[in-house]
PDB file of N, CA and C in Angstrom:
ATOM      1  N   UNK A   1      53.503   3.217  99.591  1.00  0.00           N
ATOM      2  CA  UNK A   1      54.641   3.699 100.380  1.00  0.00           C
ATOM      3  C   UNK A   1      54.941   2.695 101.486  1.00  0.00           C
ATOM      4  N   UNK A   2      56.388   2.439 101.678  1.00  0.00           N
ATOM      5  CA  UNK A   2      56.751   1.229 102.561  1.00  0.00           C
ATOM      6  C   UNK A   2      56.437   2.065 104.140  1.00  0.00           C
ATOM      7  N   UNK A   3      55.993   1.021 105.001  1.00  0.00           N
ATOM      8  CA  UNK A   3      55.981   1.342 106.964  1.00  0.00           C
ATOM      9  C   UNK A   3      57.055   2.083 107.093  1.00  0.00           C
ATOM     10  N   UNK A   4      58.233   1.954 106.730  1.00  0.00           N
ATOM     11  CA  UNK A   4      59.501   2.941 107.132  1.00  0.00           C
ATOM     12  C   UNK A   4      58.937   4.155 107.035  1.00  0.00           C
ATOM     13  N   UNK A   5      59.063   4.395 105.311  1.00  0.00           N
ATOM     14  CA  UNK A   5      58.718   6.166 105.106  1.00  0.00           C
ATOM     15  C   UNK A   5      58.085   6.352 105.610  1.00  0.00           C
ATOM     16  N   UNK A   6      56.510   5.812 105.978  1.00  0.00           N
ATOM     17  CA  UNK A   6      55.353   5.939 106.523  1.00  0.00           C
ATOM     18  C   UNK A   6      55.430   6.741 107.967  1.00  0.00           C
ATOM     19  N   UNK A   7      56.603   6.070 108.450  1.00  0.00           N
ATOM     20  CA  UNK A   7      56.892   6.334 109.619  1.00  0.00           C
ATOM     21  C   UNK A   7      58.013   7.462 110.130  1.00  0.00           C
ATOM     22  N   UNK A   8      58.851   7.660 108.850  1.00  0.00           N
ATOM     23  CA  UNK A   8      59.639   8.568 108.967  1.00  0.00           C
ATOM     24  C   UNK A   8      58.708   9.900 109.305  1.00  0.00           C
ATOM     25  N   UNK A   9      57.303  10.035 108.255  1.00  0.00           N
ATOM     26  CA  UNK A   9      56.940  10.866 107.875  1.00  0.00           C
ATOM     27  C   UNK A   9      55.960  11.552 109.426  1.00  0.00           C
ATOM     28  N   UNK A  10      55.677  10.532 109.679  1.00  0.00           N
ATOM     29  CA  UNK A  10      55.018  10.645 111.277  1.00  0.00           C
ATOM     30  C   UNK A  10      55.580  11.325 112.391  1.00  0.00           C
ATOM     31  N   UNK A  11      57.214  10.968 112.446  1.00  0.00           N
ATOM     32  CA  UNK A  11      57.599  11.534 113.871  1.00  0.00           C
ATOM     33  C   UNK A  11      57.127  13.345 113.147  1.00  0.00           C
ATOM     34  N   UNK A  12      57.272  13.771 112.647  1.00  0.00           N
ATOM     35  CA  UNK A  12      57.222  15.152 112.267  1.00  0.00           C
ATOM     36  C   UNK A  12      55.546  15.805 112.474  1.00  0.00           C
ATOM     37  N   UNK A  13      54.415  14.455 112.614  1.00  0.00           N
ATOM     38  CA  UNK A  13      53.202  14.774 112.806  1.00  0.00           C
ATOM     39  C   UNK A  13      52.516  15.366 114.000  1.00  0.00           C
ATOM     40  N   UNK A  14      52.025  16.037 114.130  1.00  0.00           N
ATOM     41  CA  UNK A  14      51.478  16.596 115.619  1.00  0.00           C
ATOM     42  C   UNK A  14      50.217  15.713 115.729  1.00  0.00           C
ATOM     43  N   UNK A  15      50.015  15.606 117.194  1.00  0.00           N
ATOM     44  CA  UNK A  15      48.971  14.552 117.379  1.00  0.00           C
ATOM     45  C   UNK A  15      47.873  15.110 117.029  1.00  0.00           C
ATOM     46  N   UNK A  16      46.625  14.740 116.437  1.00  0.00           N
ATOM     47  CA  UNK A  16      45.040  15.369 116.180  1.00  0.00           C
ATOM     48  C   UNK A  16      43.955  14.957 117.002  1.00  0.00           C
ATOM     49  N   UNK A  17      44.327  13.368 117.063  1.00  0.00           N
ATOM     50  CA  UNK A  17      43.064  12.915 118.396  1.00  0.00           C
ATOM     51  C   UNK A  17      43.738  12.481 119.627  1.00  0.00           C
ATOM     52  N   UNK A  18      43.078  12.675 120.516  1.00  0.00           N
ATOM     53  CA  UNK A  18      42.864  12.199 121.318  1.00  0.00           C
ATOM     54  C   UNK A  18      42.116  11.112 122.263  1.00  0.00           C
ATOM     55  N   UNK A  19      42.431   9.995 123.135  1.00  0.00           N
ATOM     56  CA  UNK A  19      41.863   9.101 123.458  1.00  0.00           C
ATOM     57  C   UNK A  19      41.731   9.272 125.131  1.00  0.00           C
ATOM     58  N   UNK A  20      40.666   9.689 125.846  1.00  0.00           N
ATOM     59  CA  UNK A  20      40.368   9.779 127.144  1.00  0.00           C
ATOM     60  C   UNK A  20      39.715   8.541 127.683  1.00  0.00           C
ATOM     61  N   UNK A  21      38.828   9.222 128.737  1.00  0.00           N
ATOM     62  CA  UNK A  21      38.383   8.290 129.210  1.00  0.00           C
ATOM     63  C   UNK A  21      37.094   7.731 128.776  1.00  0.00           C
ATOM     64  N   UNK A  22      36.808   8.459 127.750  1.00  0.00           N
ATOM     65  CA  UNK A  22      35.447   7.808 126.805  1.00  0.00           C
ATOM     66  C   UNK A  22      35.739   6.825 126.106  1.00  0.00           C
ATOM     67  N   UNK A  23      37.328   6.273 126.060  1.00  0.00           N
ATOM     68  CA  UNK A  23      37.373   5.247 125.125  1.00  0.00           C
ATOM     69  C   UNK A  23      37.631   5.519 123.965  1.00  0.00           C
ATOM     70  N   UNK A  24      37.892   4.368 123.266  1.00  0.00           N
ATOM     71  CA  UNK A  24      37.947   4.221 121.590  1.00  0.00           C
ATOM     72  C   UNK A  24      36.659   4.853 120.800  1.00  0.00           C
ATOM     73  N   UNK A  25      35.526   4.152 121.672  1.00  0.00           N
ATOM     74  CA  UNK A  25      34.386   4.730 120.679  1.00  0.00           C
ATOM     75  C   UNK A  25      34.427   5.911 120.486  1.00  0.00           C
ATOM     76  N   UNK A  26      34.582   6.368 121.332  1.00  0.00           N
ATOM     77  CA  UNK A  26      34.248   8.081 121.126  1.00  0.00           C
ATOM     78  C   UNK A  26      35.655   8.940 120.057  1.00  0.00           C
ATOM     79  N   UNK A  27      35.772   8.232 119.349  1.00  0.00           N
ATOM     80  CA  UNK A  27      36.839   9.289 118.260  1.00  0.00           C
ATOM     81  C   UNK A  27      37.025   8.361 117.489  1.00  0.00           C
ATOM     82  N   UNK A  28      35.910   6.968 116.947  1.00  0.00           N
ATOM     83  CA  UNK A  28      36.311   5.877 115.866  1.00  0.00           C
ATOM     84  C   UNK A  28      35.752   6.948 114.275  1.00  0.00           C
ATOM     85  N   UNK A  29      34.401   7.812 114.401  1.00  0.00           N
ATOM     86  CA  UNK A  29      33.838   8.748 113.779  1.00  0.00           C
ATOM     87  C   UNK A  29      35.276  10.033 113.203  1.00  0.00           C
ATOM     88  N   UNK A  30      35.859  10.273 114.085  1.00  0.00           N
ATOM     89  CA  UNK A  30      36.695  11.592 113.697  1.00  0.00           C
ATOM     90  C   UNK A  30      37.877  11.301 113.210  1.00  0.00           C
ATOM     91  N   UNK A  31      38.660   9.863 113.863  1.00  0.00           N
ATOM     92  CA  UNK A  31      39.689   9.483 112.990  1.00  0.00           C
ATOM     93  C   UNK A  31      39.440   9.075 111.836  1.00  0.00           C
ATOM     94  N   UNK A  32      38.363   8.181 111.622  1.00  0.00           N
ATOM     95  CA  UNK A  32      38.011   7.549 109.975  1.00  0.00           C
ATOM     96  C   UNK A  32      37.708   9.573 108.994  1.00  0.00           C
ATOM     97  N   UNK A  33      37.207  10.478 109.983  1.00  0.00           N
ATOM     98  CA  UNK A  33      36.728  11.337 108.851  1.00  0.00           C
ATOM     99  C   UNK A  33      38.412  12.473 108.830  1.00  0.00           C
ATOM    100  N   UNK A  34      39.418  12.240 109.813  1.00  0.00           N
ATOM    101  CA  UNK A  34      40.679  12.701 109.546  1.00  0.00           C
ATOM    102  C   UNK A  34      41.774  12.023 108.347  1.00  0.00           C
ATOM    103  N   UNK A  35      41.592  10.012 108.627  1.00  0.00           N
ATOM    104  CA  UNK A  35      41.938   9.550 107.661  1.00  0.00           C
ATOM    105  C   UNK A  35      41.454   9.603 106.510  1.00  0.00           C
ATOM    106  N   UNK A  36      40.559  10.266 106.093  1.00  0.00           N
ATOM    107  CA  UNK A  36      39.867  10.460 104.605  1.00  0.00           C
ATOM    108  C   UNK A  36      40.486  11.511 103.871  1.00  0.00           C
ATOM    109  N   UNK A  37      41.064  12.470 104.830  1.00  0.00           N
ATOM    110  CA  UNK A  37      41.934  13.741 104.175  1.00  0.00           C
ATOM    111  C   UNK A  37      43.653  13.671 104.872  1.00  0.00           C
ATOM    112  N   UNK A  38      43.721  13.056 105.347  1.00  0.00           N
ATOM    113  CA  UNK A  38      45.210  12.950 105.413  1.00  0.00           C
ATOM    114  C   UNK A  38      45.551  11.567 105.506  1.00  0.00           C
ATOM    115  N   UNK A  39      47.325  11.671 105.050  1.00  0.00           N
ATOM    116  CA  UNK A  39      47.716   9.814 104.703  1.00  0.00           C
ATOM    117  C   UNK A  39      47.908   9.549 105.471  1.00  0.00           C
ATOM    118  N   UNK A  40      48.071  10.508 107.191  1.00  0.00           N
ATOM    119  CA  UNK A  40      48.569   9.233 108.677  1.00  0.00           C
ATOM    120  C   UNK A  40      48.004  10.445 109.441  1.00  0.00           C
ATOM    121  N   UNK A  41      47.446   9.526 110.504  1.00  0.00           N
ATOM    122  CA  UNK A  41      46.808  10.103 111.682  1.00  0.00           C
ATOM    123  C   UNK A  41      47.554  10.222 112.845  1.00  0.00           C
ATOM    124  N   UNK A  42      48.113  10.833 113.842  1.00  0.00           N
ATOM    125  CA  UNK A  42      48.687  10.376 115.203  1.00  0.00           C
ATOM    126  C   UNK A  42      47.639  10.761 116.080  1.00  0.00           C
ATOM    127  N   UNK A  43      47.523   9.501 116.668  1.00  0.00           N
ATOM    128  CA  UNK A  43      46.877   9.110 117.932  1.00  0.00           C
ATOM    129  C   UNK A  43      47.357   9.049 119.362  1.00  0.00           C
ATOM    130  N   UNK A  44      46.896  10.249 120.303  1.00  0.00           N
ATOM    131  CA  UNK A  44      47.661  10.040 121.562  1.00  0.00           C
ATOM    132  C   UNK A  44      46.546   9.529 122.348  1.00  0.00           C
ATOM    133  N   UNK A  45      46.709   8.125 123.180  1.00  0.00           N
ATOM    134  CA  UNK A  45      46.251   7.478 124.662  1.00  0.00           C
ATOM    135  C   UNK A  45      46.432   7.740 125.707  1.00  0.00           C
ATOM    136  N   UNK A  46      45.516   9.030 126.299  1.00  0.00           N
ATOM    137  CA  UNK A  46      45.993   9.327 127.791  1.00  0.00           C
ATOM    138  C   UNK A  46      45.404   8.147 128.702  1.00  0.00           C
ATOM    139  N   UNK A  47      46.257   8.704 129.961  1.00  0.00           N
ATOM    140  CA  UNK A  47      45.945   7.978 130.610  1.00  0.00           C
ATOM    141  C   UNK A  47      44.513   7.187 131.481  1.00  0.00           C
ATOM    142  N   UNK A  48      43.779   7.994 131.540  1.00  0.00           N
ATOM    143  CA  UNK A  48      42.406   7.585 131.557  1.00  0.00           C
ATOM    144  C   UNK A  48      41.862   6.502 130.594  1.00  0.00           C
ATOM    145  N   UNK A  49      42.450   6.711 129.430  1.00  0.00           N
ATOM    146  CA  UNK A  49      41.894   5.471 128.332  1.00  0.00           C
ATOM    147  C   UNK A  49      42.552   4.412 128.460  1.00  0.00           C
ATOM    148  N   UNK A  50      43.693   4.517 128.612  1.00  0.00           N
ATOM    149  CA  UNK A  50      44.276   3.059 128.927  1.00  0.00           C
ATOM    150  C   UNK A  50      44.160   2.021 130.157  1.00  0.00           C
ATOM    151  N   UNK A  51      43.577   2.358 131.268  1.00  0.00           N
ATOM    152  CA  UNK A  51      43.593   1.644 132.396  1.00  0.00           C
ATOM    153  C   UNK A  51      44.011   0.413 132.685  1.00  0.00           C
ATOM    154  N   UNK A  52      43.647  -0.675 132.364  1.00  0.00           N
ATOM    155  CA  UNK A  52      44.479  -2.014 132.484  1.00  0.00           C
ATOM    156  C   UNK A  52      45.083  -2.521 131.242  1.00  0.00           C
ATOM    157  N   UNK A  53      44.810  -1.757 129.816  1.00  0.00           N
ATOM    158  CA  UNK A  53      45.054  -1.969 128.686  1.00  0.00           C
ATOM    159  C   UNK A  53      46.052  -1.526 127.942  1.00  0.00           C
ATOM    160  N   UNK A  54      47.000  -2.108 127.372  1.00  0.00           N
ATOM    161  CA  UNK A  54      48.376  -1.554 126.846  1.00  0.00           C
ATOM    162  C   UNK A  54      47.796  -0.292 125.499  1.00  0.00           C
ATOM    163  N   UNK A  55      48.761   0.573 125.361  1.00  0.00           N
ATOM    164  CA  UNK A  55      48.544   1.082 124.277  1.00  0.00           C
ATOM    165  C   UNK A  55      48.576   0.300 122.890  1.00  0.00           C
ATOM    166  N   UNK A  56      49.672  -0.247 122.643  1.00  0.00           N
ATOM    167  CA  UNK A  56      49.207  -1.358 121.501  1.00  0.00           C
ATOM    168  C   UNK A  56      47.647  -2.284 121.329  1.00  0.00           C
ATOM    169  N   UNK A  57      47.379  -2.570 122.324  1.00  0.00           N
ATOM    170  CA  UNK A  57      46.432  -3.288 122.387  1.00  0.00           C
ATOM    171  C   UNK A  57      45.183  -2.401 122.070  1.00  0.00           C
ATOM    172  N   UNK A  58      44.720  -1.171 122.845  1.00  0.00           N
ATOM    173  CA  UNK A  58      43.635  -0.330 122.203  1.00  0.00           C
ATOM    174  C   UNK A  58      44.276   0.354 120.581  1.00  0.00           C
ATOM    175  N   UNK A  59      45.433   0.603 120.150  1.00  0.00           N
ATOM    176  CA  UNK A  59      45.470   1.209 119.161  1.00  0.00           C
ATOM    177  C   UNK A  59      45.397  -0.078 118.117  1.00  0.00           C
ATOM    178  N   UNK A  60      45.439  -1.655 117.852  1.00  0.00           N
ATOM    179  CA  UNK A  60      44.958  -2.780 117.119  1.00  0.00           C
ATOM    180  C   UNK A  60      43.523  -2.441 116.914  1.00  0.00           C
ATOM    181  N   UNK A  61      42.852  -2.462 118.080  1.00  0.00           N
ATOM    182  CA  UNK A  61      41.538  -2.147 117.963  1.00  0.00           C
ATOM    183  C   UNK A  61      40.806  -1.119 117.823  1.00  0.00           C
ATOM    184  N   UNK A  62      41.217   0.028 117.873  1.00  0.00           N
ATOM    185  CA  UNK A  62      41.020   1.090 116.974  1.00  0.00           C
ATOM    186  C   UNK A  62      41.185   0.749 115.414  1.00  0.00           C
ATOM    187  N   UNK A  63      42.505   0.579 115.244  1.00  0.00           N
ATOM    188  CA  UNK A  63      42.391   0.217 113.602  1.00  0.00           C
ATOM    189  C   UNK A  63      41.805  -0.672 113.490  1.00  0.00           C
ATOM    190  N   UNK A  64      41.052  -1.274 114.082  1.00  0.00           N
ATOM    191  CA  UNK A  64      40.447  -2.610 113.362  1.00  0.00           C
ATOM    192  C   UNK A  64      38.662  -1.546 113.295  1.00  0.00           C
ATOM    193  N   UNK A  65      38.506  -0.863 114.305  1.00  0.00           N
ATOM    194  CA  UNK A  65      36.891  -0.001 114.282  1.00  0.00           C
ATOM    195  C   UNK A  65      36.923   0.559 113.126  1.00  0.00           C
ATOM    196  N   UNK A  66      38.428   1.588 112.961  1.00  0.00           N
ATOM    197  CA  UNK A  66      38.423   2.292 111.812  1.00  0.00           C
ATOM    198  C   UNK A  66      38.745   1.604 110.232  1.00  0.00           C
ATOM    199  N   UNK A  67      38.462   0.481 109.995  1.00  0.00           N
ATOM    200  CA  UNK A  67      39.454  -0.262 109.463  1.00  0.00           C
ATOM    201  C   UNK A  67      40.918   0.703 108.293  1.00  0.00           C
ATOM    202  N   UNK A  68      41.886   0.721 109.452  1.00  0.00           N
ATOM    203  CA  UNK A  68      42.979   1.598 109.359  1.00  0.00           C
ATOM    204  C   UNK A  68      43.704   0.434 109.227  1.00  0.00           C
ATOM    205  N   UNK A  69      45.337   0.890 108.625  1.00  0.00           N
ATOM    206  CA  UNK A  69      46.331   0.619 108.885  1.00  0.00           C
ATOM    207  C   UNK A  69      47.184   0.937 110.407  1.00  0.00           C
ATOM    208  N   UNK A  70      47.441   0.262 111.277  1.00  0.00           N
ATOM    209  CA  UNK A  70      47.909   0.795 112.285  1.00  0.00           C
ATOM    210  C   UNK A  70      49.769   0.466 111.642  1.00  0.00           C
ATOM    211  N   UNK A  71      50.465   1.606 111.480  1.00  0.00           N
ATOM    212  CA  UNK A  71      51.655   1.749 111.798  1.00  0.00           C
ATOM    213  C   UNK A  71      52.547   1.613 112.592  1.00  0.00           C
ATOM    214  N   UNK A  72      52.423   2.681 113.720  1.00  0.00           N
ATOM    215  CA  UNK A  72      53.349   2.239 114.530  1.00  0.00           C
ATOM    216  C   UNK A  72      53.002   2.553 116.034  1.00  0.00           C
ATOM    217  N   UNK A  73      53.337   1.947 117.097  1.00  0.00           N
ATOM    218  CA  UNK A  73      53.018   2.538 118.055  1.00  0.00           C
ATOM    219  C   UNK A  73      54.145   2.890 118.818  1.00  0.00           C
ATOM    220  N   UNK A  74      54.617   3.740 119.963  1.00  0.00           N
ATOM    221  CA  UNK A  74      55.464   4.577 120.620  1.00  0.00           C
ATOM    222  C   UNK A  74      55.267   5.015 121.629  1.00  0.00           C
ATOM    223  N   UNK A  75      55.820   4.992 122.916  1.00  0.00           N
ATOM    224  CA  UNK A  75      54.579   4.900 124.145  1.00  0.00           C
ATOM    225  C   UNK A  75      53.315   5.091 124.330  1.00  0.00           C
ATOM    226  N   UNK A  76      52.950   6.636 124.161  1.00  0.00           N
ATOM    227  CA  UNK A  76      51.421   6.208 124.534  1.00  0.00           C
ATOM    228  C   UNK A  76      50.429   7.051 123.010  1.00  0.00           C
ATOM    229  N   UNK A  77      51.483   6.937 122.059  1.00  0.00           N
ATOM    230  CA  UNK A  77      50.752   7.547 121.253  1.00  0.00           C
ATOM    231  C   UNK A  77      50.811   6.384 120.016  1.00  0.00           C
ATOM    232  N   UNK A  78      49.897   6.807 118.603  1.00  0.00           N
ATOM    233  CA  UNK A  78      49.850   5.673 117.741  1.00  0.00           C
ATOM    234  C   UNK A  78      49.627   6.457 116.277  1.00  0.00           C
ATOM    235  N   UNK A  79      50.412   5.404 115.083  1.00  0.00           N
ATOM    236  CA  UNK A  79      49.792   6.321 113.806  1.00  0.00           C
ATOM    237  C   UNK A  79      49.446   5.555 112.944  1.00  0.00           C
ATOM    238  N   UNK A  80      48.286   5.930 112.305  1.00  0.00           N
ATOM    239  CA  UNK A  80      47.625   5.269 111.394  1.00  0.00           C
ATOM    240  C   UNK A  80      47.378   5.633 110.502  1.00  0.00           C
ATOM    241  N   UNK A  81      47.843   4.882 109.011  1.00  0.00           N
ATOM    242  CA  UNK A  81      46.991   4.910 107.638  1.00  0.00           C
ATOM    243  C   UNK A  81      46.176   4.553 107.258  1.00  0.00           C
TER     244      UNK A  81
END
């Protein structure tokens, strides 16, 4: 399936994880075991997790922990196949 649909299919997704102030590590375990049963994940980055770090920039490296597809990102949230 092309990034478009991929993405069409997303705005309609409700977010499942969350990213605080524990960081990436702490939800690299629950997104890889969410991406195993569904085709896109949305990822929201509060503000505590991001501190000097763009959201693009932690959601690359998330998909790279999870080795995911990162889709798309959108202010502070992200979706991944």
């Amino acid at each position: 399936m092309s990034n478009e649909n991929l993405r069409k299919q997303a705005h309609d997704l409700d977010v499942t994880v969350w990213v605080g102030k524990s960081g990436i590590g702490s939800v690299v375990d629950e997104l890889s075991d969410q991406l195993q049963s569904n085709e896109l994940v949305k990822v929201k980055f509060l503000r505590a997790a991001r501190g000097g770090t763009s959201t693009e920039e932690l959601a690359e490296e998330l998909a790279e922990e999870v080795n995911a597809e990162l889709i798309e990102t959108r202010g502070n949230t992200a979706v991944f196949h």
